[in-house]
Protein backbone atom coordinates (compact mmCIF):
# COMPACT_ATOMS: atom_id res chain seq x y z
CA UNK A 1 -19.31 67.96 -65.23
CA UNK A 2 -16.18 67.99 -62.58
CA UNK A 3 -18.82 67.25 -59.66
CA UNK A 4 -20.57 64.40 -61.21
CA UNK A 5 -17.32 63.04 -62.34
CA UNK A 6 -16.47 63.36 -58.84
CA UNK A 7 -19.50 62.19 -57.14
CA UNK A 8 -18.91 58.69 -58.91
CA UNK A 9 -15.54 58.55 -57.67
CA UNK A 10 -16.66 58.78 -54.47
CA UNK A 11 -19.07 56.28 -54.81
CA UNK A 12 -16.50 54.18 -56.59
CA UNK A 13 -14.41 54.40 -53.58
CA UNK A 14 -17.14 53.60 -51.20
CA UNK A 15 -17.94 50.95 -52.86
CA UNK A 16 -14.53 49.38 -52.78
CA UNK A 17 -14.36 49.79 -49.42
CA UNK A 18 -17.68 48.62 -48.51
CA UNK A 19 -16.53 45.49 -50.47
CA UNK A 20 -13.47 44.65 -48.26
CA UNK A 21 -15.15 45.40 -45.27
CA UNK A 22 -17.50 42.69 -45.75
CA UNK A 23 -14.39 40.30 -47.14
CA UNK A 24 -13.92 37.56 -44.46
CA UNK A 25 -10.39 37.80 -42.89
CA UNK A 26 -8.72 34.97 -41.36
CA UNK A 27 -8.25 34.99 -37.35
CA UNK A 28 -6.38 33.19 -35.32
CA UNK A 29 -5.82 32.80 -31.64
CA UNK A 30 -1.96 31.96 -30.02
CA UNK A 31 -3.30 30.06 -27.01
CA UNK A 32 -0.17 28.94 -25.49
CA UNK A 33 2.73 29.69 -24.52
CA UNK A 34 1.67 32.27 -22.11
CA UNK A 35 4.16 34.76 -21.16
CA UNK A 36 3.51 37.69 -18.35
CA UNK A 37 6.48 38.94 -18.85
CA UNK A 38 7.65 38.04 -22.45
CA UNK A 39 10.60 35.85 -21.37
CA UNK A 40 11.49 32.50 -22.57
CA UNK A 41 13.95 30.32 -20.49
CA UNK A 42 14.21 27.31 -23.02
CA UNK A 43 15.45 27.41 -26.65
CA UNK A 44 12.30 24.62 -27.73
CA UNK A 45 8.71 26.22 -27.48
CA UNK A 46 5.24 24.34 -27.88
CA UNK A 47 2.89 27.13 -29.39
CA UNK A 48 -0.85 26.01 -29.67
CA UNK A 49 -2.87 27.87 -32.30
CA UNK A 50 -6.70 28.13 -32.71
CA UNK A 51 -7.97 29.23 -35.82
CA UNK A 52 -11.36 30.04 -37.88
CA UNK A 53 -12.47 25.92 -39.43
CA UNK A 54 -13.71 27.51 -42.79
CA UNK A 55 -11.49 30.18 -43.45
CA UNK A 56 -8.26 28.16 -42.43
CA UNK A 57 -6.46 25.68 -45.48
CA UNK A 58 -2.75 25.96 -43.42
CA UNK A 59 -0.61 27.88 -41.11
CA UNK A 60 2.30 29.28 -41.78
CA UNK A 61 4.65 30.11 -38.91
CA UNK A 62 8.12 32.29 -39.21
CA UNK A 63 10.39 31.91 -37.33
CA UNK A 64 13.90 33.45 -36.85
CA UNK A 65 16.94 32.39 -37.87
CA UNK A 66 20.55 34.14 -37.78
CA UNK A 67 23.84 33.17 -38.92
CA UNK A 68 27.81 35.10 -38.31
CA UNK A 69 30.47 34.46 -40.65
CA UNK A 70 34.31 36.07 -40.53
CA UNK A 71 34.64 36.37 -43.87
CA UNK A 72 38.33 36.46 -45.72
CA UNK A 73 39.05 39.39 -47.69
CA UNK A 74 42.85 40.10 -47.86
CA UNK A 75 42.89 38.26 -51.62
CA UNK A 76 41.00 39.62 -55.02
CA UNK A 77 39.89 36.37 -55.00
CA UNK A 78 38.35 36.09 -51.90
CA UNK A 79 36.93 39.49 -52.87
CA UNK A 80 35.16 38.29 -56.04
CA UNK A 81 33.64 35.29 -54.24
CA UNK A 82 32.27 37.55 -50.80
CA UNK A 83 28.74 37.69 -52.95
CA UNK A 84 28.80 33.49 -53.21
CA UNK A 85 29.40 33.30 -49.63
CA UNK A 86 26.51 35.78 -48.87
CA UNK A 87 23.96 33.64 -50.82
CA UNK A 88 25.45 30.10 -49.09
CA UNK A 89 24.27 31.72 -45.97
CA UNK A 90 20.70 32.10 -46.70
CA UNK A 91 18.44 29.25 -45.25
CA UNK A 92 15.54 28.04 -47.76
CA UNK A 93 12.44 29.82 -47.76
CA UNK A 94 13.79 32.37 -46.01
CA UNK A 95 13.33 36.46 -46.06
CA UNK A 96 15.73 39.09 -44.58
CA UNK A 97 15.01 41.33 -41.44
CA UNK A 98 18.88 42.55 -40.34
CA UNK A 99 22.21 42.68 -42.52
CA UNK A 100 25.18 44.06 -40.67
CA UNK A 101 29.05 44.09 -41.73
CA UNK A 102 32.37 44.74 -39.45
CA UNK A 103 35.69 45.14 -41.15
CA UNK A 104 38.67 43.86 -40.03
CA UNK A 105 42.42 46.12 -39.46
CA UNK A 106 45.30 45.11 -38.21
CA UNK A 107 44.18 47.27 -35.32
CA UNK A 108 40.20 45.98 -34.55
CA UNK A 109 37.32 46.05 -36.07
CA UNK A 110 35.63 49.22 -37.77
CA UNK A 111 32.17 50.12 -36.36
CA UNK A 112 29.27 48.13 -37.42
CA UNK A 113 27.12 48.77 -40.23
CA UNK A 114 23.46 47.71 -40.08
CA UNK A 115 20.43 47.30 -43.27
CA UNK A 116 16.93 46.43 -41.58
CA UNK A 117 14.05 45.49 -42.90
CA UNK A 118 10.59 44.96 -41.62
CA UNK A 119 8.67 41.17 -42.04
CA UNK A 120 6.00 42.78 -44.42
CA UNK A 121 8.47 43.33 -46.71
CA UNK A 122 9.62 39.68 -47.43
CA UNK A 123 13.07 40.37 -48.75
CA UNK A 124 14.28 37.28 -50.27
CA UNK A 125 17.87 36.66 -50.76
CA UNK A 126 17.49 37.30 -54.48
CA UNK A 127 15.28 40.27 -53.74
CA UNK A 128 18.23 41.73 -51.33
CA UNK A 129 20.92 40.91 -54.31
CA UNK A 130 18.91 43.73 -56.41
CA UNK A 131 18.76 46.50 -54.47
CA UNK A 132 21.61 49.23 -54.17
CA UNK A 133 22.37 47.96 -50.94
CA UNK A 134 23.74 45.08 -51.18
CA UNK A 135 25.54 46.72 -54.09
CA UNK A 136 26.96 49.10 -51.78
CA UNK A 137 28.22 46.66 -49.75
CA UNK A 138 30.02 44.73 -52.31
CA UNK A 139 31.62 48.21 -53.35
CA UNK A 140 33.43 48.34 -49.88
CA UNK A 141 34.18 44.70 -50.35
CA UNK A 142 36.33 45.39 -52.84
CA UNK A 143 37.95 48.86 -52.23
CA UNK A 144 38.33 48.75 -48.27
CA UNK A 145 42.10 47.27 -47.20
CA UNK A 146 40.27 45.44 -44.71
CA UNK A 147 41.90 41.04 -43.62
CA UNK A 148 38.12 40.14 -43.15
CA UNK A 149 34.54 41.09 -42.64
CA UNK A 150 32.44 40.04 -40.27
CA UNK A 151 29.02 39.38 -41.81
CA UNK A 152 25.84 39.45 -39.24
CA UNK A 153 22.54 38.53 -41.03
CA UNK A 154 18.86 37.35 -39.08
CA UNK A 155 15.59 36.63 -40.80
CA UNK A 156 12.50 34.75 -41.05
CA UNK A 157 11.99 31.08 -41.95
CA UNK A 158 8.84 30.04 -43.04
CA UNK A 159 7.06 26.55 -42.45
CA UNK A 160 3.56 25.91 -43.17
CA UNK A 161 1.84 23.24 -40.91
CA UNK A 162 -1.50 21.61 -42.53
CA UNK A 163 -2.04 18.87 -39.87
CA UNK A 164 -5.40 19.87 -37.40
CA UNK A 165 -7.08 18.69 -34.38
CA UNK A 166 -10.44 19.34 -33.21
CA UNK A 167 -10.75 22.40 -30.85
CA UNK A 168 -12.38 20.67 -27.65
CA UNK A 169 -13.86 24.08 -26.44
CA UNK A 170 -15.26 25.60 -30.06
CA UNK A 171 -16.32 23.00 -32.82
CA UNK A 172 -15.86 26.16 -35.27
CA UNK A 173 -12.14 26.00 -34.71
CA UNK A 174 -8.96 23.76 -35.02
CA UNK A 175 -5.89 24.12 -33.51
CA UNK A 176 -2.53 23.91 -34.81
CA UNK A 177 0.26 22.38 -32.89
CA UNK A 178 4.10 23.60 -33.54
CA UNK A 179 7.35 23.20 -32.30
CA UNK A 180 9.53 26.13 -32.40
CA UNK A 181 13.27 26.75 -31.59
CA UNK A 182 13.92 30.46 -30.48
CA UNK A 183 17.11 32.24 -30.83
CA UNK A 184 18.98 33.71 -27.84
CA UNK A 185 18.06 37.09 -27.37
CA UNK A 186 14.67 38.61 -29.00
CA UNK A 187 12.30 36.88 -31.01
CA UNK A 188 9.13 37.82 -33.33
CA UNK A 189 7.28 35.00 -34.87
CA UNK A 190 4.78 35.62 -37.27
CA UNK A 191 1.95 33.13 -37.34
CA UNK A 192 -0.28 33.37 -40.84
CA UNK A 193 -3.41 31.40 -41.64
CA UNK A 194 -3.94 31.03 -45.47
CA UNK A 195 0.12 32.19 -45.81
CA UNK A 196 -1.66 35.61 -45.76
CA UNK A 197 1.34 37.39 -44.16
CA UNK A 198 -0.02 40.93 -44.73
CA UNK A 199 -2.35 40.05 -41.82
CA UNK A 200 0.58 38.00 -39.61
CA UNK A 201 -0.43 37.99 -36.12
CA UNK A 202 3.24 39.38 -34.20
CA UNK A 203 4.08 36.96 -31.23
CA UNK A 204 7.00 38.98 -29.29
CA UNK A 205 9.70 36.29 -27.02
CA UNK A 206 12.77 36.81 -25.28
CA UNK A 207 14.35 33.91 -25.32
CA UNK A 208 17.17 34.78 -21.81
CA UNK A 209 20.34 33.51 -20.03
CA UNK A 210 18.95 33.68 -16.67
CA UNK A 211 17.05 32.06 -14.23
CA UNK A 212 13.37 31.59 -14.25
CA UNK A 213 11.21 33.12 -11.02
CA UNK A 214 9.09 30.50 -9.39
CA UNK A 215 6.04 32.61 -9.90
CA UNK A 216 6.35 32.26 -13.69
CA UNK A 217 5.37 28.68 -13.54
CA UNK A 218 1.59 29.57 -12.12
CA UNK A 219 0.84 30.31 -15.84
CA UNK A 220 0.77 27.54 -17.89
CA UNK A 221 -0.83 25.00 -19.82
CA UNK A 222 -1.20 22.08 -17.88
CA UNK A 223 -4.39 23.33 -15.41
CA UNK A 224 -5.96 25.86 -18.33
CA UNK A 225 -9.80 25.47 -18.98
CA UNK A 226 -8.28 24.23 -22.41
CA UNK A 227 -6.10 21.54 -21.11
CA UNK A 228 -9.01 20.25 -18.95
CA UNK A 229 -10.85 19.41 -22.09
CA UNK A 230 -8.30 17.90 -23.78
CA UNK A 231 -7.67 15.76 -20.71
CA UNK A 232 -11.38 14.13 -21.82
CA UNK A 233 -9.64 12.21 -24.89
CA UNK A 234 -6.21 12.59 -24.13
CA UNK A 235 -5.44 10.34 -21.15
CA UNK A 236 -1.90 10.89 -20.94
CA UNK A 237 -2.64 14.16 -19.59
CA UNK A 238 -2.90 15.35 -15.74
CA UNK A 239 -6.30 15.82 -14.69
CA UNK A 240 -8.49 15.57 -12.00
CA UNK A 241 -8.78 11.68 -12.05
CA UNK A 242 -5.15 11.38 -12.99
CA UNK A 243 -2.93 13.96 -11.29
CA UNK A 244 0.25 13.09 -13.00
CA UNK A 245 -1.23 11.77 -16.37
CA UNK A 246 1.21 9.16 -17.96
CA UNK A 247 4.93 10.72 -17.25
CA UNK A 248 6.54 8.70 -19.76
CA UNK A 249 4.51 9.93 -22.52
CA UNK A 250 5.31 13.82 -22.22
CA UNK A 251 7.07 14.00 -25.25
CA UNK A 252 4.42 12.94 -26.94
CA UNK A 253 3.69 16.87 -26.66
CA UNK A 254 7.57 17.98 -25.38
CA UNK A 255 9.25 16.88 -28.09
CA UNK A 256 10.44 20.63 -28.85
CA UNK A 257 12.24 20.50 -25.69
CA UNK A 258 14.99 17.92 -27.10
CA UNK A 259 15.30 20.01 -30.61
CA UNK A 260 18.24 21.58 -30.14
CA UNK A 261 21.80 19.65 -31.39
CA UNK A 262 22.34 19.15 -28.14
CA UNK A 263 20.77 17.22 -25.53
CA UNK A 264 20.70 16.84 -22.06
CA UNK A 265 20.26 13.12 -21.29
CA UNK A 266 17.01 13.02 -19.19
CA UNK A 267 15.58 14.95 -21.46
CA UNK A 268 17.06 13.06 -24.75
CA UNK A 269 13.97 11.53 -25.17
CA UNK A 270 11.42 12.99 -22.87
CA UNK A 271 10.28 10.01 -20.93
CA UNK A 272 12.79 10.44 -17.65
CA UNK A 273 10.86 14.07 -17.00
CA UNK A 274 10.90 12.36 -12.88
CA UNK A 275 14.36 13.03 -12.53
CA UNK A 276 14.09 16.58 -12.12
CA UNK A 277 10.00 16.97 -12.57
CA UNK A 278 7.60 16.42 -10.00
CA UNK A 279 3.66 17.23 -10.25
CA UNK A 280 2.56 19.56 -7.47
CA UNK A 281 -1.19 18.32 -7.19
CA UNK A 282 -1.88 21.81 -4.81
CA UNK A 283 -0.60 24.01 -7.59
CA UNK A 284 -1.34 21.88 -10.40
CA UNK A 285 2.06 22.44 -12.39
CA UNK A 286 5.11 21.15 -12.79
CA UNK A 287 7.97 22.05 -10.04
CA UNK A 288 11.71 20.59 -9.48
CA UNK A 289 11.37 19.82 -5.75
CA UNK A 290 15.29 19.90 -5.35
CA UNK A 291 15.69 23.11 -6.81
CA UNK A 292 18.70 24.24 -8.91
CA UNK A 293 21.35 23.33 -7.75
CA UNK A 294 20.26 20.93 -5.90
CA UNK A 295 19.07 18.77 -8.72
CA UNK A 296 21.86 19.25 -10.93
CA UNK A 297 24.63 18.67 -8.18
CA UNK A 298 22.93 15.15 -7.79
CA UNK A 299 24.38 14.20 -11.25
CA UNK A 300 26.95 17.05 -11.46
CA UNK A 301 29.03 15.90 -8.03
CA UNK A 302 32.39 17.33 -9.52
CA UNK A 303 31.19 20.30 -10.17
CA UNK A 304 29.44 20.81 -6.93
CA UNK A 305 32.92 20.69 -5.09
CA UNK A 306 34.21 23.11 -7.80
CA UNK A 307 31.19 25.90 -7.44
CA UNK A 308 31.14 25.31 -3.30
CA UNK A 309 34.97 24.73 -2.46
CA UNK A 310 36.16 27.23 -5.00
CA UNK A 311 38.95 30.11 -3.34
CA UNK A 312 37.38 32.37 -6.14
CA UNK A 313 33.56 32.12 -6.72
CA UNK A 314 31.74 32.70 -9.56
CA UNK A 315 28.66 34.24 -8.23
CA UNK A 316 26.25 33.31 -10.79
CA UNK A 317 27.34 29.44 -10.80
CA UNK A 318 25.16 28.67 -8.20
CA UNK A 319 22.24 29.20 -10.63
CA UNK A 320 23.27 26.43 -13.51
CA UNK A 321 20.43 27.78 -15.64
CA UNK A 322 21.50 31.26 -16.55
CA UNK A 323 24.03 29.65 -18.17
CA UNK A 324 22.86 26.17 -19.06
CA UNK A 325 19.63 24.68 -20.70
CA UNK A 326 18.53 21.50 -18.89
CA UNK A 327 16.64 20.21 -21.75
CA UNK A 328 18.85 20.89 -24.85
CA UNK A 329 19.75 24.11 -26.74
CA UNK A 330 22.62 24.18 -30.48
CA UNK A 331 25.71 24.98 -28.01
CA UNK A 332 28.14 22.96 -26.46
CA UNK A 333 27.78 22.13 -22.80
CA UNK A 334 24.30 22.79 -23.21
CA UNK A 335 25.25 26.57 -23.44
CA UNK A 336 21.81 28.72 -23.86
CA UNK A 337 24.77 31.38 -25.95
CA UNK A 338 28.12 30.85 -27.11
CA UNK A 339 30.76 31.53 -24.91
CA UNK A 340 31.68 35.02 -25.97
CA UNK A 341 27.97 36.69 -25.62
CA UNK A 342 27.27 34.97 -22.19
CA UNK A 343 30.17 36.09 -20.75
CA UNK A 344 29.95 39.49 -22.25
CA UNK A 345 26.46 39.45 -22.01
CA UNK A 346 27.52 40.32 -18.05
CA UNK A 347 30.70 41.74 -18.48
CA UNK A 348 30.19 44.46 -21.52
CA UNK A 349 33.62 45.82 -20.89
CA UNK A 350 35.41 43.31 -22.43
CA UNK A 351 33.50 42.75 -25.81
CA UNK A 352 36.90 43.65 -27.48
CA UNK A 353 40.65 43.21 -26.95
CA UNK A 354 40.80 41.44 -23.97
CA UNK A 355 43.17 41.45 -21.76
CA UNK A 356 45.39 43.58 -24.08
CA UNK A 357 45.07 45.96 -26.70
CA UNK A 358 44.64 43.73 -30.01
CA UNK A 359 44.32 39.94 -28.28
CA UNK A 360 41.52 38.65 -30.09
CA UNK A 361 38.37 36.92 -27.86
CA UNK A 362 36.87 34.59 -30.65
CA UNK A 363 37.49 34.04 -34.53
CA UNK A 364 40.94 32.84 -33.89
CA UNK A 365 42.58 29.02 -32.73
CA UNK A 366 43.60 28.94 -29.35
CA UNK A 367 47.32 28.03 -30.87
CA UNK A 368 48.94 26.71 -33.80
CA UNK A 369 48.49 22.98 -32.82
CA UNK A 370 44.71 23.02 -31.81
CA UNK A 371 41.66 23.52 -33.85
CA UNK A 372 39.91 25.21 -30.11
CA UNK A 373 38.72 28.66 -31.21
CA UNK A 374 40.00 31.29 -28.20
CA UNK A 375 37.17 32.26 -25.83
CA UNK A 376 36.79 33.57 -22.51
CA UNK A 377 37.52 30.39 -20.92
CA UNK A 378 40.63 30.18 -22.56
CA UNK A 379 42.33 31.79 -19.82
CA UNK A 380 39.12 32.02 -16.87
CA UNK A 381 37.26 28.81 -15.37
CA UNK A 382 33.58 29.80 -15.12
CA UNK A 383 32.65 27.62 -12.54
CA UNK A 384 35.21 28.65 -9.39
CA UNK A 385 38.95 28.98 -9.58
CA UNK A 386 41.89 29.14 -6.90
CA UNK A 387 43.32 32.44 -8.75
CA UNK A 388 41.91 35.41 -8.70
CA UNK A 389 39.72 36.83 -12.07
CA UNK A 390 38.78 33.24 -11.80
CA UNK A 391 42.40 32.51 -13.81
CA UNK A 392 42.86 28.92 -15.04
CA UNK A 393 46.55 29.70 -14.30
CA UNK A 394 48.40 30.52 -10.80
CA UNK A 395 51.61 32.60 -10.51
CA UNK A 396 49.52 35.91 -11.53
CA UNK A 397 48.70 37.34 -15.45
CA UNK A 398 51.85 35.91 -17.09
CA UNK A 399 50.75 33.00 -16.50
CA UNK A 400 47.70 32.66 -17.96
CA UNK A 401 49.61 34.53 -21.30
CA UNK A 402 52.86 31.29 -21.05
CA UNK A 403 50.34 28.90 -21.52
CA UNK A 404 50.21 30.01 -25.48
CA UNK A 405 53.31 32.57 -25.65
CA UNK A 406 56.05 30.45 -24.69
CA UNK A 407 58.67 32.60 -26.09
């Protein structure tokens, strides 16, 4: 009796799985970007997707966001309200993939404390408010003698595109077109056809504050197979009877490049791509014949004379786009970071109480009468100085420190 009762379980399960083998599953194919080496060097991305014409209703794409918040603690009110200001963080349709929290003493900050949580998962912000967690958390909240916490959360972002063109090389396919801002550091997007993100296809970026090698521009769109056919109907682009294709139209395509809050004027509204763009018709891509500097320096005089004439150099201001995006980026002064993690992003010995035990480097106001939160350049001039350590102040240390401490 046990075997046959166990011989139809096995068929059972055969069965089953002889069933979703033959269920169709959704496939997609990321087309571009193409990255060699996994590294972005602009915040705005164009991703073009090719996917399956029957099995395909919409794309969903998820993206990455982040957000860091110094949170007040030293009242019981302030206390009772931490959970309110967790959820006001939270973008819509959004899951969780890091939570991490920092107290604040009188003397620093304690060590970091970090939750993960992989995309499968979805955790939803009123998912993460019922686990023990988060409880947790709110526990130390309330018991730890801590001024503030520092509250570090990233995620995904979901947004599911519907709108389809024809796929010029396979008329079983369409392709989805998507404009996606990257966060500094690592990104993983998850693209999902059908919003079936159990079988998300991973696409892994860096997103970096350096500069980009000339050899990363031989792989590209513009000269693909795939661009060549889409040259047939779209006229705009470069092809072989056009070589630069209509330059005033590139953001007809480029419009991710301007997305950030931002942007740099040529590139407000790309249709002044010339002024730093040129089309190489022997390579077939896009190049900046002046280079950088050069091209920035033709706008940028004052700061030429600053970076070249400079008693103290700043050796990686010669390269304006480690530091800088030259289309657009959420940062003032077109920064591809804030302040604190591009400067500590190179100097790592510094992340904390700087230049003295105890001076804070960000989270407080530069001094009573200005609303400037204190950063690196507070005190250093990134771009060349006449004191040494770059110093915004001569007359040595002091200096720098009688600018705010008066007495």
């Amino acid at each position: 009796m046990i075997s046959k009762y166990l011989t139809i379980s096995i068929l059972c399960v055969l069965g089953v799985v002889c069933f979703l083998g033959d269920t169709p599953r959704s496939s997609l194919t990321i087309l571009a970007p193409v990255y060699p080496d996994s590294l972005a060097y602009d915040q705005g991305q164009l991703f073009l997707i090719t996917c399956s014409k029957e099995q395909t209703t919409g794309l969903m794409i998820s993206t990455q966001w982040a957000v860091e918040k110094l949170i007040d603690i030293g009242s019981k009110a302030n206390k009772d309200n931490f959970a309110k200001e967790v959820f006001k963080l939270f973008p819509a349709k959004s899951t969780l993939e890091l939570v991490s929290t920092s107290f604040l003493f009188y003397n620093g900050f304690s060590k970091a404390d970090s939750i993960s949580f992989p995309y499968i998962d979805t955790i939803t912000v009123r998912f993460f408010w019922q686990l023990p967690q988060f409880a947790e958390i709110i526990r130390q909240v309330q018991n730890i003698n801590a001024s503030h916490v520092l509250l570090q959360m990233r995620g995904w972002k979901d947004t599911v595109y519907t709108s389809t063109h024809p796929d010029p090389i396979n008329p079983d396919q369409v392709l989805y077109r998507a404009s996606v801002q990257l966060l500094p550091g690592a990104n993983r997007i998850y693209f999902a056809s059908n919003g079936m993100k159990n079988e998300a296809e991973e696409f892994f970026v860096n997103f970096v504050t350096k500069a980009r090698k000339s050899e990363s521009y031989d792989v590209q769109f513009h000269g693909s197979p795939l661009a060549v056919s889409c040259a047939k109907c779209h006229k705009e682009l470069p092809s072989e009877t056009n070589a630069d294709g209509e330059r005033d139209k590139c953001g007809l395509c480029h419009n991710e490049i301007a997305g950030g809050l931002m942007k740099h004027g040529p590139a407000a509204e790309p249709k002044e791509c010339s002024t730093c763009h040129e089309r190489s018709t022997e390579k077939n891509i896009e190049i900046v014949p002046k280079g950088v500097p050069g091209v920035c320096f033709d706008c940028h005089t004052e700061k030429k004379d600053e970076v070249e004439t400079s008693a103290v150099k700043h050796k990686v201001a010669h390269d304006c786009v480690i530091c800088h995006s030259p289309h657009a980026t959420d940062q003032p002064k077109f920064l591809k970071n804030d302040v604190y993690r591009l400067c500590t992003g190179c100097h790592p010995n510094h992340l904390i109480s700087h230049p003295v035990d105890k001076h804070p480097m960000r989270f407080s106001k530069l001094n009573k009468d200005s609303n400037e939160e204190i950063s690196c350049v507070s005190c250093h001039k990134p771009h060349g100085s006449e004191n040494r350590s770059l110093l915004k102040a001569s007359g040595g240390s002091m200096a720098v420190c009688m600018q705010c401490h008066q007495k």
